[in-house]
Every structure is written in structure tokens, then in C-alpha cells.
N, C-alpha and C. Protein backbone atom coordinates (compact mmCIF):
# COMPACT_ATOMS: atom_id res chain seq x y z
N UNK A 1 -12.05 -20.46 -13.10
CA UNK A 1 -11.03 -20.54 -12.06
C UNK A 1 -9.66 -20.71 -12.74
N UNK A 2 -8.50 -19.82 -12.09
CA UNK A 2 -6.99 -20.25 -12.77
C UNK A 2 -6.82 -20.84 -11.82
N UNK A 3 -5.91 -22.03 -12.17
CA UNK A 3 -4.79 -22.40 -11.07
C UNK A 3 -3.56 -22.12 -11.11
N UNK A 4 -2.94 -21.75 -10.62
CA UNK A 4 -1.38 -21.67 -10.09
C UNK A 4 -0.67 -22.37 -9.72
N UNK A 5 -0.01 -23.12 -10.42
CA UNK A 5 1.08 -24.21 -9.93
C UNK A 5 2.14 -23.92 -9.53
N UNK A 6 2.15 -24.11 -8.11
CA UNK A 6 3.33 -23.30 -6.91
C UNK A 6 4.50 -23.83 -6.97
N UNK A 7 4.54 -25.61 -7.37
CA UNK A 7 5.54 -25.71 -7.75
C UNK A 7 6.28 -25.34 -9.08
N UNK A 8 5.35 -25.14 -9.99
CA UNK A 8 5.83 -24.51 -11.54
C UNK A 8 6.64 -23.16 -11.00
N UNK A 9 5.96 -22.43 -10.41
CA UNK A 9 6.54 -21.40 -10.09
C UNK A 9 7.84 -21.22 -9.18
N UNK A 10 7.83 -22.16 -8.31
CA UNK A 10 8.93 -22.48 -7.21
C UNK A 10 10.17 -22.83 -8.60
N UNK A 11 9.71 -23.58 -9.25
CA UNK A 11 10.80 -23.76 -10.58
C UNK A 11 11.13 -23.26 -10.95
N UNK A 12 10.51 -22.34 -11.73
CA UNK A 12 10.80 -21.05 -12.61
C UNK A 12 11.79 -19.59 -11.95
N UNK A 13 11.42 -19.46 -10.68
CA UNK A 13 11.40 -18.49 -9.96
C UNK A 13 12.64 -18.64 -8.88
N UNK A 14 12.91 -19.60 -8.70
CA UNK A 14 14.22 -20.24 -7.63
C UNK A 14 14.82 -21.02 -8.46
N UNK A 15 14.51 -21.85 -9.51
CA UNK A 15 15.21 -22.50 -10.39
C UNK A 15 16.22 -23.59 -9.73
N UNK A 16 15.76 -24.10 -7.95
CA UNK A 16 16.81 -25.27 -6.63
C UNK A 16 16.21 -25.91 -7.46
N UNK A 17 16.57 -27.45 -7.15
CA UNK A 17 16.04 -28.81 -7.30
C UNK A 17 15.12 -29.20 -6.11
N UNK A 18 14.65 -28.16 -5.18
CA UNK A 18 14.00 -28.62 -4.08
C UNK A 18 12.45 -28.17 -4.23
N UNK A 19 11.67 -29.19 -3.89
CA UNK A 19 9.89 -28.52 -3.62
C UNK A 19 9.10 -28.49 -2.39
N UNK A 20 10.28 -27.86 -1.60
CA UNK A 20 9.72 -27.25 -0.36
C UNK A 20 10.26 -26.43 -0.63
N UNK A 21 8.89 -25.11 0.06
CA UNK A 21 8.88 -23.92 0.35
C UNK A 21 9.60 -23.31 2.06
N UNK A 22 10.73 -22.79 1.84
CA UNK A 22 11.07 -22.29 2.98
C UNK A 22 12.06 -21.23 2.70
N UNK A 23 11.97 -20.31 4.29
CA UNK A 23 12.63 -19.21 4.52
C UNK A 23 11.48 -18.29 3.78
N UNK A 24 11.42 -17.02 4.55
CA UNK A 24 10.46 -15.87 3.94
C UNK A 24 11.32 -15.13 2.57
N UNK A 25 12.60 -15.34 2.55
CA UNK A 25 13.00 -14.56 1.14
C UNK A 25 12.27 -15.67 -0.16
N UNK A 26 12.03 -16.70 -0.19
CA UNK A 26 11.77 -17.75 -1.19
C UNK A 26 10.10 -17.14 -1.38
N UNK A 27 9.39 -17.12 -0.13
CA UNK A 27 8.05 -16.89 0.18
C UNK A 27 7.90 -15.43 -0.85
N UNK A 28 8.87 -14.45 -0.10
CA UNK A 28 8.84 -13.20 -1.30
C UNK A 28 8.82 -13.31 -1.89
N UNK A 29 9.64 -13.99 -2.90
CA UNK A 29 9.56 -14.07 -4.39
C UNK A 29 8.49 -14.68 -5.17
N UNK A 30 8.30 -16.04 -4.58
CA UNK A 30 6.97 -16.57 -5.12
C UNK A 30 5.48 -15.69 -4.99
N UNK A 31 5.59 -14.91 -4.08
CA UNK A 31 4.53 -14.44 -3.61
C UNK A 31 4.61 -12.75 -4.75
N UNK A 32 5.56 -12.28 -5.32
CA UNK A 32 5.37 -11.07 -6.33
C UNK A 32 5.64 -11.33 -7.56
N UNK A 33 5.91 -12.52 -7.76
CA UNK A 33 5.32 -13.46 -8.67
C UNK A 33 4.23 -13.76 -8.96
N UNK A 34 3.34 -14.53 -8.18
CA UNK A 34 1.71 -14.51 -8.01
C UNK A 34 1.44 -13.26 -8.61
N UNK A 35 1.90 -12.25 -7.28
CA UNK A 35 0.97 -10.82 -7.98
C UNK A 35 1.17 -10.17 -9.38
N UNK A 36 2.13 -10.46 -9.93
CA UNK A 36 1.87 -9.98 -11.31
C UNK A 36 1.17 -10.68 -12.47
N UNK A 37 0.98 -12.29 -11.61
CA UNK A 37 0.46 -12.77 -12.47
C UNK A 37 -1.27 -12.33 -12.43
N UNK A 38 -1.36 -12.59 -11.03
CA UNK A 38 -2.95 -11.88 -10.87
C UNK A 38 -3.20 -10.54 -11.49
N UNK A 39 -2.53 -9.65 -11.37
CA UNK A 39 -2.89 -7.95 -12.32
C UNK A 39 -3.39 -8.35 -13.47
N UNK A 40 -2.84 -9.94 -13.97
CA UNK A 40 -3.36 -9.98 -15.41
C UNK A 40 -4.60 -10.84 -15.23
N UNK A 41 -5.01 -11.00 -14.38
CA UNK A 41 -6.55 -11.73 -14.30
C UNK A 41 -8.19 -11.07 -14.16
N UNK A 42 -9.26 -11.37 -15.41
CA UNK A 42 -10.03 -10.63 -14.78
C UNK A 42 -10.72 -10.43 -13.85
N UNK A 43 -11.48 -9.41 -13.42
CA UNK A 43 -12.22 -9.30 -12.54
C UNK A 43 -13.72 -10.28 -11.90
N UNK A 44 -13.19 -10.43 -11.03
CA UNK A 44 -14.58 -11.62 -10.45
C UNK A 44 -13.80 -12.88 -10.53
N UNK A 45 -12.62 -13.41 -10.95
CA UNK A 45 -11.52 -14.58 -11.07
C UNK A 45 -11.17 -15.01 -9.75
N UNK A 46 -11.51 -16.33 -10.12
CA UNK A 46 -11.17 -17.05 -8.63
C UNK A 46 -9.62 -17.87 -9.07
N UNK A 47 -9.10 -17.48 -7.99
CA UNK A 47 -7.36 -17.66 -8.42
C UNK A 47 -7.45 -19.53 -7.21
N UNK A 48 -6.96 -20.30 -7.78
CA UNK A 48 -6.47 -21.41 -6.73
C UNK A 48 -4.90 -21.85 -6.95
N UNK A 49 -4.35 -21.59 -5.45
CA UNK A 49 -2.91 -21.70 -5.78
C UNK A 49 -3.06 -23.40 -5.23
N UNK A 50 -2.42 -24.11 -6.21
CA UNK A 50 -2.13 -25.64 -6.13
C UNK A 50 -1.05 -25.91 -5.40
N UNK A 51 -0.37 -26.51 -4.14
CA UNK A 51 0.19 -26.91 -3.70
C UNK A 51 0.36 -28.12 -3.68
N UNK A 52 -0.34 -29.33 -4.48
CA UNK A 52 0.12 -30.27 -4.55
C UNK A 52 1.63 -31.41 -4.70
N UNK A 53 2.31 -30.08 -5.31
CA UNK A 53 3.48 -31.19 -5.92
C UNK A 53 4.52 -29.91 -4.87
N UNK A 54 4.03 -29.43 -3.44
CA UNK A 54 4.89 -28.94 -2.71
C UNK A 54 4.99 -29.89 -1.69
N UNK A 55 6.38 -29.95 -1.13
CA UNK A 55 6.55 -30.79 -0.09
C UNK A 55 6.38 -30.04 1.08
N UNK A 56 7.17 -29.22 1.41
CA UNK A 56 6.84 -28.73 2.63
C UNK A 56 6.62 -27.24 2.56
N UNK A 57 5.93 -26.63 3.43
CA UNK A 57 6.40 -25.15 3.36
C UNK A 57 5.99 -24.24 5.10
N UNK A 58 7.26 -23.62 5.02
CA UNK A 58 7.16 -23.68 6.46
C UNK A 58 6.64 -22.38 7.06
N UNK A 59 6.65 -21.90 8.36
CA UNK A 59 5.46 -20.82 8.95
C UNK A 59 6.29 -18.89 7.98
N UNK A 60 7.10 -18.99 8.00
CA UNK A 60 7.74 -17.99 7.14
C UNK A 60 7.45 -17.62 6.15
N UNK A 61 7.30 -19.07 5.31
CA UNK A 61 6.87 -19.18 3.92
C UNK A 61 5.36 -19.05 3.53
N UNK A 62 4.87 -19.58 4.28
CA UNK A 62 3.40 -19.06 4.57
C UNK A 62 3.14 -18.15 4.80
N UNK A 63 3.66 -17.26 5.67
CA UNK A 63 3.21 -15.90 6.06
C UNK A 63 3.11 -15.17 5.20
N UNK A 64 4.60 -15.06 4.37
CA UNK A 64 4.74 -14.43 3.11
C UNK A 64 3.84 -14.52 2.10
N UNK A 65 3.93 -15.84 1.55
CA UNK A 65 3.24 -16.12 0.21
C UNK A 65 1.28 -15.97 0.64
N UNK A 66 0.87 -17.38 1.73
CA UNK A 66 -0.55 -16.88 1.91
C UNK A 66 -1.09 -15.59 2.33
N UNK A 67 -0.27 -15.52 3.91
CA UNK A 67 -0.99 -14.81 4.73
C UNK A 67 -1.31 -13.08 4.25
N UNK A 68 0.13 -12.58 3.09
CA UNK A 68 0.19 -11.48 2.46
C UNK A 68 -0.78 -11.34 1.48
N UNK A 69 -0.74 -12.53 0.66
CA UNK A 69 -1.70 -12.51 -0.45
C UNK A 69 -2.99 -11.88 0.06
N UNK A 70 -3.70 -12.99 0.62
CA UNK A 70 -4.93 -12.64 1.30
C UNK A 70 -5.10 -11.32 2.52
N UNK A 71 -4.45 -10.82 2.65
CA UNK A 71 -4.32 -9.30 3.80
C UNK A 71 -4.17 -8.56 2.25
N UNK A 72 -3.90 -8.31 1.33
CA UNK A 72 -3.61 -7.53 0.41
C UNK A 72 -4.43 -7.54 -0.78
N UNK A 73 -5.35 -8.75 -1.19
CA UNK A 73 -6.45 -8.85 -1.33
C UNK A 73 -7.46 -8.07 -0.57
N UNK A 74 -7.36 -8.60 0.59
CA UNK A 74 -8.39 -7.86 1.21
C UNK A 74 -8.09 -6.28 1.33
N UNK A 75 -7.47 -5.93 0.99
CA UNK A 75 -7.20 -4.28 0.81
C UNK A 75 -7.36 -3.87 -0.37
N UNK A 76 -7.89 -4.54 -1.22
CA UNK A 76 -8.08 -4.36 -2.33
C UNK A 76 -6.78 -3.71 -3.54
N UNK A 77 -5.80 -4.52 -2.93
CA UNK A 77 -4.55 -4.33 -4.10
C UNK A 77 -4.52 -4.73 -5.40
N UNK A 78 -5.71 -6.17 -5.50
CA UNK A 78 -5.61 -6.95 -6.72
C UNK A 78 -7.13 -6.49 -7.27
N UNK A 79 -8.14 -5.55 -6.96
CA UNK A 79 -9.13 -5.57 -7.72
C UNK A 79 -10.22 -6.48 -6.87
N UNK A 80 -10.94 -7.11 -7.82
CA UNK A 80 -12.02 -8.29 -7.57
C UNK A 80 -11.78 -9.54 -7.89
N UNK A 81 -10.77 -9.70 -6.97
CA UNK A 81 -10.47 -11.24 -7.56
C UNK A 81 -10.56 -12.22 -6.06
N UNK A 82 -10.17 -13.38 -5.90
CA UNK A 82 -10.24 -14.13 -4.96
C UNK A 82 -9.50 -14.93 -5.05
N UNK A 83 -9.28 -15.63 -4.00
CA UNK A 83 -8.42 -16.65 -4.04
C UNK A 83 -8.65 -18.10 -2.73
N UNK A 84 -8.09 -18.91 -3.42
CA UNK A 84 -8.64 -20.39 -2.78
C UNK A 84 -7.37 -21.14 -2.79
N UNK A 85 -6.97 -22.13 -1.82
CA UNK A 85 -5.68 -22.88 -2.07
C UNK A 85 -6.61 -24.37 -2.04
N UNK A 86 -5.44 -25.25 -2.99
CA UNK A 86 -5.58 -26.48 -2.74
C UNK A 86 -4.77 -27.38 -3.13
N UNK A 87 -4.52 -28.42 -2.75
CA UNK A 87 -3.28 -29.76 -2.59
C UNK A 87 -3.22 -29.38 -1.19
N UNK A 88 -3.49 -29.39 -0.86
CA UNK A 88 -2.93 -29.09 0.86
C UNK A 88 -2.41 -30.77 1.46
N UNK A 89 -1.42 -30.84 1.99
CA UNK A 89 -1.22 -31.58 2.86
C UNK A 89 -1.36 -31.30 4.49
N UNK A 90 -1.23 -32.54 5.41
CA UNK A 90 -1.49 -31.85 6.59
C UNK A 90 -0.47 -31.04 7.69
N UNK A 91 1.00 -31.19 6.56
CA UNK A 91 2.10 -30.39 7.58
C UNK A 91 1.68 -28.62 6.79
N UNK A 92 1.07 -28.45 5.55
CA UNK A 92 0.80 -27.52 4.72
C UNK A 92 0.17 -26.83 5.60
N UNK A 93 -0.93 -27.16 5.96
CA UNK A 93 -2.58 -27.09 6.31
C UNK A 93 -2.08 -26.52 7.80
N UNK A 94 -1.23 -26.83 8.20
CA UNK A 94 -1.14 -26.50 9.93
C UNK A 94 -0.40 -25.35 9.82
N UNK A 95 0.79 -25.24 8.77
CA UNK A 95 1.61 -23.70 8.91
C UNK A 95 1.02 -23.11 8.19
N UNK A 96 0.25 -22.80 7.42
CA UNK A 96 -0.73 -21.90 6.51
C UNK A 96 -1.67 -21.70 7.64
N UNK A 97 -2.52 -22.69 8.13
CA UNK A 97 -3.49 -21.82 9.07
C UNK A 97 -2.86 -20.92 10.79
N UNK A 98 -1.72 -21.39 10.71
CA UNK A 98 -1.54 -20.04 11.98
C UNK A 98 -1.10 -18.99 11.56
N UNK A 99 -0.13 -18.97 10.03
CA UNK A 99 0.21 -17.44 9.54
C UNK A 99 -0.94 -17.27 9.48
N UNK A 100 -2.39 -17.75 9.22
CA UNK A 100 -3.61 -16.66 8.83
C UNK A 100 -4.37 -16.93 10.07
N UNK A 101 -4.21 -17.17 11.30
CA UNK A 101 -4.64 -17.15 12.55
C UNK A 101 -3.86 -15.92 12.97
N UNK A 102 -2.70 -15.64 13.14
CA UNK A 102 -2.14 -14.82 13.81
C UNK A 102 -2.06 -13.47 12.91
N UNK A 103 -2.71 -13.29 11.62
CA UNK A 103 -3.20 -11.76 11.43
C UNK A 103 -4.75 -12.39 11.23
N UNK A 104 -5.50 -12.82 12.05
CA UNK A 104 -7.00 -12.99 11.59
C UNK A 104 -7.19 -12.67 10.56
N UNK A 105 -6.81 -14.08 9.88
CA UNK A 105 -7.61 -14.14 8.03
C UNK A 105 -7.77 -15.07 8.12
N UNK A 106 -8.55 -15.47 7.09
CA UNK A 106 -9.31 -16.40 6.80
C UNK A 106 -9.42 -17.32 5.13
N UNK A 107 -8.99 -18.40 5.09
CA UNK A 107 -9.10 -18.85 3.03
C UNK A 107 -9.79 -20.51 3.52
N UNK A 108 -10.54 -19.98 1.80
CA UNK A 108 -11.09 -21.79 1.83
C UNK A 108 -10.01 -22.44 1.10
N UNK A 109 -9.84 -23.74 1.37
CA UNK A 109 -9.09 -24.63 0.97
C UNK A 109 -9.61 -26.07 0.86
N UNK A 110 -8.95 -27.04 -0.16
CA UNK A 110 -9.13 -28.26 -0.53
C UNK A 110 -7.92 -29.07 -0.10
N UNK A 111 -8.13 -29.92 0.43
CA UNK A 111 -6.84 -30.86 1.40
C UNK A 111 -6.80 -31.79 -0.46
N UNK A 112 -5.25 -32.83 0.06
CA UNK A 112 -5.01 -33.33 -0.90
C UNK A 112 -6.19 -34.58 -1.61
N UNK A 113 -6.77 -35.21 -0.27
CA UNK A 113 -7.97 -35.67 -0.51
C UNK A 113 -9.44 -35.40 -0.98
N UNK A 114 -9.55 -33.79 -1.83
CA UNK A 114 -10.64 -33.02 -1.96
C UNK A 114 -11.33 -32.84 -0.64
N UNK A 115 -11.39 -33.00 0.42
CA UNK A 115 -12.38 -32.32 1.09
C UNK A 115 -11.91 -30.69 1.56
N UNK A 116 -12.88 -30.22 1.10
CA UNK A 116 -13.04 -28.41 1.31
C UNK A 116 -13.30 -28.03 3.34
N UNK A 117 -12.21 -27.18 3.28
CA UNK A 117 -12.18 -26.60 4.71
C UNK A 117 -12.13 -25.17 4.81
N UNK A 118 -12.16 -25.09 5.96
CA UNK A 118 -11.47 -23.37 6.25
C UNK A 118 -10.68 -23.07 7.22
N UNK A 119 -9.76 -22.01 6.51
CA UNK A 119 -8.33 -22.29 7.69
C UNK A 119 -8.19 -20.58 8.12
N UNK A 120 -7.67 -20.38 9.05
CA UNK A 120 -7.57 -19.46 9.49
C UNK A 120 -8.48 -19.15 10.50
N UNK A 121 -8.64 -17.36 10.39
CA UNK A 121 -9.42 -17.17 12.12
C UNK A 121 -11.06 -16.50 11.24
N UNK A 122 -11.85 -17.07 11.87
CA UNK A 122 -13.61 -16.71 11.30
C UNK A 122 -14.49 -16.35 12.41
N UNK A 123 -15.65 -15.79 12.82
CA UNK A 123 -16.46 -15.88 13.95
C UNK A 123 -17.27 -16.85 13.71
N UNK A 124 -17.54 -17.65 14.28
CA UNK A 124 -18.60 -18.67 14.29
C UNK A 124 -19.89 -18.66 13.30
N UNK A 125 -20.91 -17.44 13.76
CA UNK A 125 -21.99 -17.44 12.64
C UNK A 125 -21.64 -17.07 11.26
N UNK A 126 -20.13 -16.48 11.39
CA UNK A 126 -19.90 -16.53 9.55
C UNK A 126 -19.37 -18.23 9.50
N UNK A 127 -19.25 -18.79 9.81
CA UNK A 127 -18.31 -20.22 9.88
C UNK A 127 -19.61 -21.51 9.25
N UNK A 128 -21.05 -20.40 10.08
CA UNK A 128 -22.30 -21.24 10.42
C UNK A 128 -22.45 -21.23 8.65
N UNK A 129 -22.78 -19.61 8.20
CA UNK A 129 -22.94 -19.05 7.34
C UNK A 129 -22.52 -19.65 6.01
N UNK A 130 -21.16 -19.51 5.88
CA UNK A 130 -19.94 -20.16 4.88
C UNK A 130 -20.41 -22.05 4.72
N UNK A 131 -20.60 -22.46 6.01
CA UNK A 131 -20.62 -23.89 5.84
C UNK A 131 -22.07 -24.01 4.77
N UNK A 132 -22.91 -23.33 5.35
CA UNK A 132 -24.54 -23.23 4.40
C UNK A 132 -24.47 -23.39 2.40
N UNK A 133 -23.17 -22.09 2.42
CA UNK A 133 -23.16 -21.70 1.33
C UNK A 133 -22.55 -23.12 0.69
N UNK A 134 -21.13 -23.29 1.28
CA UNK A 134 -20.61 -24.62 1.53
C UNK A 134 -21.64 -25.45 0.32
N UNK A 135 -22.60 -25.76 1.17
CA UNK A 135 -23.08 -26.65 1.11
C UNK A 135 -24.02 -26.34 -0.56
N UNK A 136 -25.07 -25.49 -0.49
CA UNK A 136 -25.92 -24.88 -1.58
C UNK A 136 -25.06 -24.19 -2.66
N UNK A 137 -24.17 -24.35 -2.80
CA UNK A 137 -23.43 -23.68 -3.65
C UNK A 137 -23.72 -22.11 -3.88
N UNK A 138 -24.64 -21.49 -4.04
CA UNK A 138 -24.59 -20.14 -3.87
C UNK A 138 -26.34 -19.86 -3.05
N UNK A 139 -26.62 -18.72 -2.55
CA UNK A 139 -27.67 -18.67 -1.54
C UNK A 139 -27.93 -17.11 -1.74
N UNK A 140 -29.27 -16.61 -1.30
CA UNK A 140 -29.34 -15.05 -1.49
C UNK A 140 -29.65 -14.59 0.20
N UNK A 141 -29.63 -13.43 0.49
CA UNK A 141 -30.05 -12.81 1.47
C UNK A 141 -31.91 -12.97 1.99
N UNK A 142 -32.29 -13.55 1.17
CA UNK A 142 -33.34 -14.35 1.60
C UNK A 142 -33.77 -15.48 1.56
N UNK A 143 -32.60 -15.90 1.25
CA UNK A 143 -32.80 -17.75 1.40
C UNK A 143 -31.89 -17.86 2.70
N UNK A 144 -31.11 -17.13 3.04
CA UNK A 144 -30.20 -17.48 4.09
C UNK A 144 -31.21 -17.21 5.52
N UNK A 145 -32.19 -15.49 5.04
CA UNK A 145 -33.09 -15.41 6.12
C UNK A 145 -34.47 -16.37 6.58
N UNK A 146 -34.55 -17.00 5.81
CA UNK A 146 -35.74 -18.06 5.45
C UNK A 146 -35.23 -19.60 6.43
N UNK A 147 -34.17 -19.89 5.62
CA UNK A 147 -33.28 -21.01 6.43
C UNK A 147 -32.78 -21.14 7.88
N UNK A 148 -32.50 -19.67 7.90
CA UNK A 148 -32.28 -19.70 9.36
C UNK A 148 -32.83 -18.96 10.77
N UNK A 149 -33.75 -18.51 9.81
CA UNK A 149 -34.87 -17.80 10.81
C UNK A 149 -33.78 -16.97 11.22
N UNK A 150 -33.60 -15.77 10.54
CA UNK A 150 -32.78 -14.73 10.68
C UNK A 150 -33.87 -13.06 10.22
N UNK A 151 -33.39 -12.01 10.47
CA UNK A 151 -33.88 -11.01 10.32
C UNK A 151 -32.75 -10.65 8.64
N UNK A 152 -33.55 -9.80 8.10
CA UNK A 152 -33.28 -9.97 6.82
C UNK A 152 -32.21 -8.75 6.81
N UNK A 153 -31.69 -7.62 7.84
CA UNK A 153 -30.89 -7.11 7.85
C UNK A 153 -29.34 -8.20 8.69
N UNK A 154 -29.87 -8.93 9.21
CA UNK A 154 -28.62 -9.80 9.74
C UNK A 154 -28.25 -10.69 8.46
N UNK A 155 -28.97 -11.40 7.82
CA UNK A 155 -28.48 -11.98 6.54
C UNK A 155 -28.03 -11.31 5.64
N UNK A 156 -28.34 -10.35 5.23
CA UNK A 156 -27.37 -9.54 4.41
C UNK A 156 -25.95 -9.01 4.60
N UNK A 157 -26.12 -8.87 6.30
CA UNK A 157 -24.98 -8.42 6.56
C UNK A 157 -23.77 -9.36 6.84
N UNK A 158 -24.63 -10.49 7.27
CA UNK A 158 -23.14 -11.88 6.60
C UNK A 158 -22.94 -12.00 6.07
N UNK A 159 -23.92 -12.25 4.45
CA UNK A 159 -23.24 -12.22 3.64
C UNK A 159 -22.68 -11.19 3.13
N UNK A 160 -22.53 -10.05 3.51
CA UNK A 160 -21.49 -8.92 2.98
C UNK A 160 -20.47 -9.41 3.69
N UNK A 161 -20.19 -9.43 4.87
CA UNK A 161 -19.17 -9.60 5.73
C UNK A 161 -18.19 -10.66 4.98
N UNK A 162 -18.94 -11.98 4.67
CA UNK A 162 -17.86 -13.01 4.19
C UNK A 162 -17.62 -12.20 2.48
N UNK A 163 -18.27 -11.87 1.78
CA UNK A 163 -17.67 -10.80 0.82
C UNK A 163 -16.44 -10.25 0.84
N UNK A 164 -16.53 -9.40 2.09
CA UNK A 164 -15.17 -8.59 2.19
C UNK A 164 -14.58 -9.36 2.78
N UNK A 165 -14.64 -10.26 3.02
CA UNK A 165 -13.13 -11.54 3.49
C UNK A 165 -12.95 -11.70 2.77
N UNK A 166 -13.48 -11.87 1.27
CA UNK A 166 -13.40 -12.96 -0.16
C UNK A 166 -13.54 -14.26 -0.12
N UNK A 167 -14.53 -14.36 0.73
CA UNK A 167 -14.69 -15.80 1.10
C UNK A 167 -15.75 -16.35 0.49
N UNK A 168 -16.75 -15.81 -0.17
CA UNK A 168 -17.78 -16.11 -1.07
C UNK A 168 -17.63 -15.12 -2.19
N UNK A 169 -18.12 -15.26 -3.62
CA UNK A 169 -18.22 -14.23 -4.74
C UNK A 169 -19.46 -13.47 -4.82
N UNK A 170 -19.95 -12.67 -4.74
CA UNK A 170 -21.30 -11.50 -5.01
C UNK A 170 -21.44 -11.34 -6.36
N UNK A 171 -22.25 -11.71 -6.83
CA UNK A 171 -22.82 -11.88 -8.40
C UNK A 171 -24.30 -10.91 -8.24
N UNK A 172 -24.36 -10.40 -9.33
CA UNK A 172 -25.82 -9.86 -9.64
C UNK A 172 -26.87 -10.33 -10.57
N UNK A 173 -27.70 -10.83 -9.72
CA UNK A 173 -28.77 -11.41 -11.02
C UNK A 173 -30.06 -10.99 -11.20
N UNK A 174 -30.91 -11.16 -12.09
CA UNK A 174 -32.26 -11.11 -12.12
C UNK A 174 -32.96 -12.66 -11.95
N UNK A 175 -33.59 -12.34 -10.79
CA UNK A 175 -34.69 -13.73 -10.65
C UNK A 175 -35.82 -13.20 -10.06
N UNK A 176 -36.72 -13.72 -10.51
CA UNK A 176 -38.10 -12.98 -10.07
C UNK A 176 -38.81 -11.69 -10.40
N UNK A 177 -38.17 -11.49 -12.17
CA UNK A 177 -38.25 -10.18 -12.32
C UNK A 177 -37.76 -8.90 -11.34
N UNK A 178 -36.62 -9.06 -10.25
CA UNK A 178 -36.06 -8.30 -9.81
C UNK A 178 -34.67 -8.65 -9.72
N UNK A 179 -33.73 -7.20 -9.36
CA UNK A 179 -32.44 -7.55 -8.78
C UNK A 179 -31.95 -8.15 -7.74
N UNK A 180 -31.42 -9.34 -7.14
CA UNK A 180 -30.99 -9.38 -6.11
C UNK A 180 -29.45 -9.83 -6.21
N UNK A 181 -28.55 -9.95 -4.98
CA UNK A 181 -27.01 -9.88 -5.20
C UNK A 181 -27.19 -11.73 -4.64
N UNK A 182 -26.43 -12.84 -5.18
CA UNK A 182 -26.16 -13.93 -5.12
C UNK A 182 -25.02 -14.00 -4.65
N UNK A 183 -24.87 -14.92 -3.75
CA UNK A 183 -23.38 -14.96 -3.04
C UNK A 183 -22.77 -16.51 -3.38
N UNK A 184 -21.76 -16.84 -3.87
CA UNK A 184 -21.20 -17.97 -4.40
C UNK A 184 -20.15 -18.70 -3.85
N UNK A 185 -20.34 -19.71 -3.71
CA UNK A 185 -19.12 -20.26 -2.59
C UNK A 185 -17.95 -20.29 -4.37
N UNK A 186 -16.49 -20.14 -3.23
CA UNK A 186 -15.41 -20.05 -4.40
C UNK A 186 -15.03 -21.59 -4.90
């Protein structure tokens, strides 16, 4: 995992004396910043942008920096990579999750107290799904069908689904003398 220190970057990149994030031109910059730093990351890299040592950052700034990231990710601009936020505070946590409510996306995140959430917009049985993985740290398409008394074409297809959110990682392994695809919480 890299982390990204948002305020390192808010430094470097705006060079104010301030560590709140606001106005969407600030959000721009930090946010094509990120992306060049990600082009240089490899593939299957779970990116976590640290917000800890940010004070505030407001629905503008979010939109920009998260809500783009992750819509542009998911279009596959950056490759195979992923991404996770954490330091979250709870004025953080509330304008980050409606920029990614109001284009339905979805990121896991770690509040400043470590506990792991999910912010943004999800359907429920992926929510059910995610919390599982959550929990087991990574799970296959037949442990998920086993667990939940599911049909083995519906488990696969969640876990593809939270895939292409980037909300879990897809690994390939051999166990059991065969191939199967492992899905990994980030």
C-alpha cells in the first residue's frame, strides 16, 4: 500500500500556510497531482490518501479531489490500481460521502479512530457482500456461495461487481490444485 500525504501535498502544491482543503481550483490541483503520482504506481497498488493532518475540506474540494479520482479510476484512466482514504474526520467523512453519493460512487475508508467504513452510494447485497469480505479479509466465489447460501453464478457476480467499483482487489491463485480468482478487501 502507498500512502499519500494530502497534507504534504496541499504543501508542496499550494505552498498557503493553511490545511484545509477548499474551493474546487485547490481540489484541481491536488487532485492532478495525485494522478501523476499514481501513473507511477504499479499495477494491483492500493493507493491510501491520508487526510489526517487535513483540517477541513469542503463539498467542492471533495468532488474534485475524491469524487474524480474514483469516477476516473473506475474508467480505467489509472490502470489497476485502487484506492482507499483514511484520517477521516467527521466534518471530512460527511462532505466526501455526498460528492460520492451524488455521482453514485462508492470508497472504503478509515475514520481518524481506525474504524473502516464505506462512504458513498452501494446496493445493499454488495454492502452485505463487502461487509463479509470486511470481515475475512479475502473470500472466493465459493466461500461467499457456501456462506450465504447463494447460487454460485450470483456470488461471482458480486464479487465482480464490487471489482469494478475497486472496492475489493481480484488476485489469482492456485488452491486445490486449481485456479480460482480471490477477492481482497483493500
Amino acid at each position: 500500500m502507498q500512502i499519500y500525504n494530502i497534507y504534504k501535498l496541499l504543501k508542496e502544491e499550494l505552498g498557503n500556510g493553511s490545511s484545509d482543503l477548499v474551493t474546487r481550483k485547490s481540489g484541481q490541483i491536488i487532485r492532478e497531482r495525485i494522478e501523476r503520482d499514481i501513473e507511477k504506481e504499479k499495477d494491483g497498488e492500493v493507493i491510501a490518501l491520508d487526510f489526517s493532518k487535513i483540517g477541513v475540506i469542503d463539498y467542492s474540494c471533495a468532488d474534485e479531489i475524491v469524487a474524480k479520482l474514483i469516477s476516473r479510476l473506475l474508467g480505467n484512466e489509472y490502470g489497476d490500481r485502487y484506492l482507499n482514504l483514511t484520517g477521516l474526520s467527521d466534518n471530512q467523512k460527511e462532505n466526501i460521502e455526498v460528492a460520492l453519493e451524488r455521482k453514485v460512487l462508492a470508497a472504503v475508508a478509515k475514520t481518524r479512530d481506525g474504524k473502516r467504513i464505506l462512504l458513498g452510494a452501494l446496493n445493499n447485497y454488495l454492502k452485505e457482500t463487502l461487509n463479509l469480505i470486511e470481515k475475512k479479509n479475502n473470500i472466493t466465489a465459493k466461500d461467499l456461495s457456501d456462506i450465504m447460501k447463494l447460487e454460485a453464478n450470483t456470488s461471482g457476480t458480486r464479487l465482480l461487481n464490487l471489482h469494478k467499483k475497486k472496492l475489493v482487489r481480484k488476485v489469482d491463485e492456485i488452491r486445490n490444485g486449481g485456479r480460482v480468482w480471490v477477492y481482497e478487501r483493500l
